[in-house]
Protein backbone atom coordinates (compact mmCIF):
# COMPACT_ATOMS: atom_id res chain seq x y z
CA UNK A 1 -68.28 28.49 14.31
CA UNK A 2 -67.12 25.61 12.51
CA UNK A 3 -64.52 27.57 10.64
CA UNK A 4 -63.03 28.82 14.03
CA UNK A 5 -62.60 25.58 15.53
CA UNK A 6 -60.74 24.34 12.00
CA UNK A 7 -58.47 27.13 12.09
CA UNK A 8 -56.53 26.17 15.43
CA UNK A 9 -56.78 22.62 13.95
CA UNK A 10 -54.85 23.26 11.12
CA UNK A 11 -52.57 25.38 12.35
CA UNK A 12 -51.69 22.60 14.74
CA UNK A 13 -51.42 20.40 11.54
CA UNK A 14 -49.11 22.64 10.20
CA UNK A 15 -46.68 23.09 12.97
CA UNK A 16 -47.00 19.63 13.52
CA UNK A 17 -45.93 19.32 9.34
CA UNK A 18 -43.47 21.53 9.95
CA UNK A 19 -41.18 19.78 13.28
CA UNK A 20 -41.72 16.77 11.15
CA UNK A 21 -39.78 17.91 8.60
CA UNK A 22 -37.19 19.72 10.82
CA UNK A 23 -36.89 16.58 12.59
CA UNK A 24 -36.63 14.38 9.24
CA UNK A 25 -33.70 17.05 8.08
CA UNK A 26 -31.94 16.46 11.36
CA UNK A 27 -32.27 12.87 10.85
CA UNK A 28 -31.22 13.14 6.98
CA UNK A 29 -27.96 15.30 8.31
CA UNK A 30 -27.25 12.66 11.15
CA UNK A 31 -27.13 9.94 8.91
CA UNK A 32 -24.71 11.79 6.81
CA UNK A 33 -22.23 12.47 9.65
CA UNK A 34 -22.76 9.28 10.44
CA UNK A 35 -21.82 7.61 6.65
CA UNK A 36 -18.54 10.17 6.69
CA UNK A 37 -17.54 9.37 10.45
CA UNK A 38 -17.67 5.62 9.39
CA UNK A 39 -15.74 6.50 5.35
CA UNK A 40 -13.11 8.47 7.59
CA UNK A 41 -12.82 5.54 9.86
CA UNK A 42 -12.35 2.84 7.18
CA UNK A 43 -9.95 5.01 5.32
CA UNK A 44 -7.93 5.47 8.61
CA UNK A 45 -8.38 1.86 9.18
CA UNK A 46 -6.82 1.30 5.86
CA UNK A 47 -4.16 3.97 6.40
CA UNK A 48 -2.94 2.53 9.79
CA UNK A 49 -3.11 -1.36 8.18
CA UNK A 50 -0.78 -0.06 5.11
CA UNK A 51 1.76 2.00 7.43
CA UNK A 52 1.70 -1.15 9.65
CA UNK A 53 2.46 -3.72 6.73
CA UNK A 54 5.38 -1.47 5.51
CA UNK A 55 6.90 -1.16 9.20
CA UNK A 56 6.34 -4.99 9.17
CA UNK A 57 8.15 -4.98 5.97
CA UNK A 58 11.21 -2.97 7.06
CA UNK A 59 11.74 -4.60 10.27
CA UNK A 60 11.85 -7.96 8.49
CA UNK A 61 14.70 -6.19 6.38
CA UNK A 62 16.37 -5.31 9.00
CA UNK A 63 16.42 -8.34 10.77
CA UNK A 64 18.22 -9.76 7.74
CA UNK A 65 20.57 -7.24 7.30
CA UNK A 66 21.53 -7.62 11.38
CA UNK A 67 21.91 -11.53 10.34
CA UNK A 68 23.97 -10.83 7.63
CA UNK A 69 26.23 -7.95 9.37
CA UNK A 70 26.72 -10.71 12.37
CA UNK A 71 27.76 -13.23 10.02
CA UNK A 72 30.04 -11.41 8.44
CA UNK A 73 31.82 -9.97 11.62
CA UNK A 74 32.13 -13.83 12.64
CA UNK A 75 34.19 -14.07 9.56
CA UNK A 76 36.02 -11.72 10.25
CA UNK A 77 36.77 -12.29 13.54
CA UNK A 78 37.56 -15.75 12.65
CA UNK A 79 40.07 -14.36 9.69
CA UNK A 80 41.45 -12.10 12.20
CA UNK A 81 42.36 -15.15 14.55
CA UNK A 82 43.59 -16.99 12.53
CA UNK A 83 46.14 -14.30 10.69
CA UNK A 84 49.63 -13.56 12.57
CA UNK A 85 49.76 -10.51 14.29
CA UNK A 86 52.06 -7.64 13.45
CA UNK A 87 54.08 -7.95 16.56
CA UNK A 88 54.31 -11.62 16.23
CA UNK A 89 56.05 -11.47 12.93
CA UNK A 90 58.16 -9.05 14.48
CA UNK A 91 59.32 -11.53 16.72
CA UNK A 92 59.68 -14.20 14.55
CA UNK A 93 61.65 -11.98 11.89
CA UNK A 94 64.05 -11.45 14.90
CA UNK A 95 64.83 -14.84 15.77
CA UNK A 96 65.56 -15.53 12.03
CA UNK A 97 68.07 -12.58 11.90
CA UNK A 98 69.54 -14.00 15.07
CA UNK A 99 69.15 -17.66 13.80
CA UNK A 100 71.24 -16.53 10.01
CA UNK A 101 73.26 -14.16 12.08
């Protein structure tokens, strides 16, 4: 009788082996997920920091280029003031003909 009571017993001990190591492979598969969720995340992470610091980059360049642009249409403007204007040296070639004439 001793042998029938052992049987159950160890077939209990061996379903009880085997959800252990199902459980133990789930964990092992979880913590793998886990460890690649986390790489992709750095990496992303990484990704979106580089993208940022080269959008960073060109606005800077940009900025300086407006600066420069805005400067140089000062100059411009302040060349253009300062020129005579077509129909002002019209006007003053006309009262020289009249003045000779």
């Amino acid at each position: 009788m001793n042998g029938v009571t052992e049987y159950p017993m160890q077939q209990y001990a061996s379903d009880f082996s085997v959800k252990m190591r199902d459980v133990e492979e789930r964990m092992r598969l979880l913590r793998e997920r886990v460890l690649l969720i986390g790489q992709t995340n750095i990496e992303e992470r990484e990704r979106a920091f580089n993208e940022i610091q080269e959008l960073k980059k060109t606005v800077i360049q940009l900025k300086e280029e407006n600066i420069r642009i805005k400067e140089l249409l000062e100059r411009i403007t302040e060349q253009l003031n300062t020129t005579a204007r077509k129909e002002e040296l019209t006007i003053l070639q006309r009262q020289l003909d009249m003045f000779r004439g």
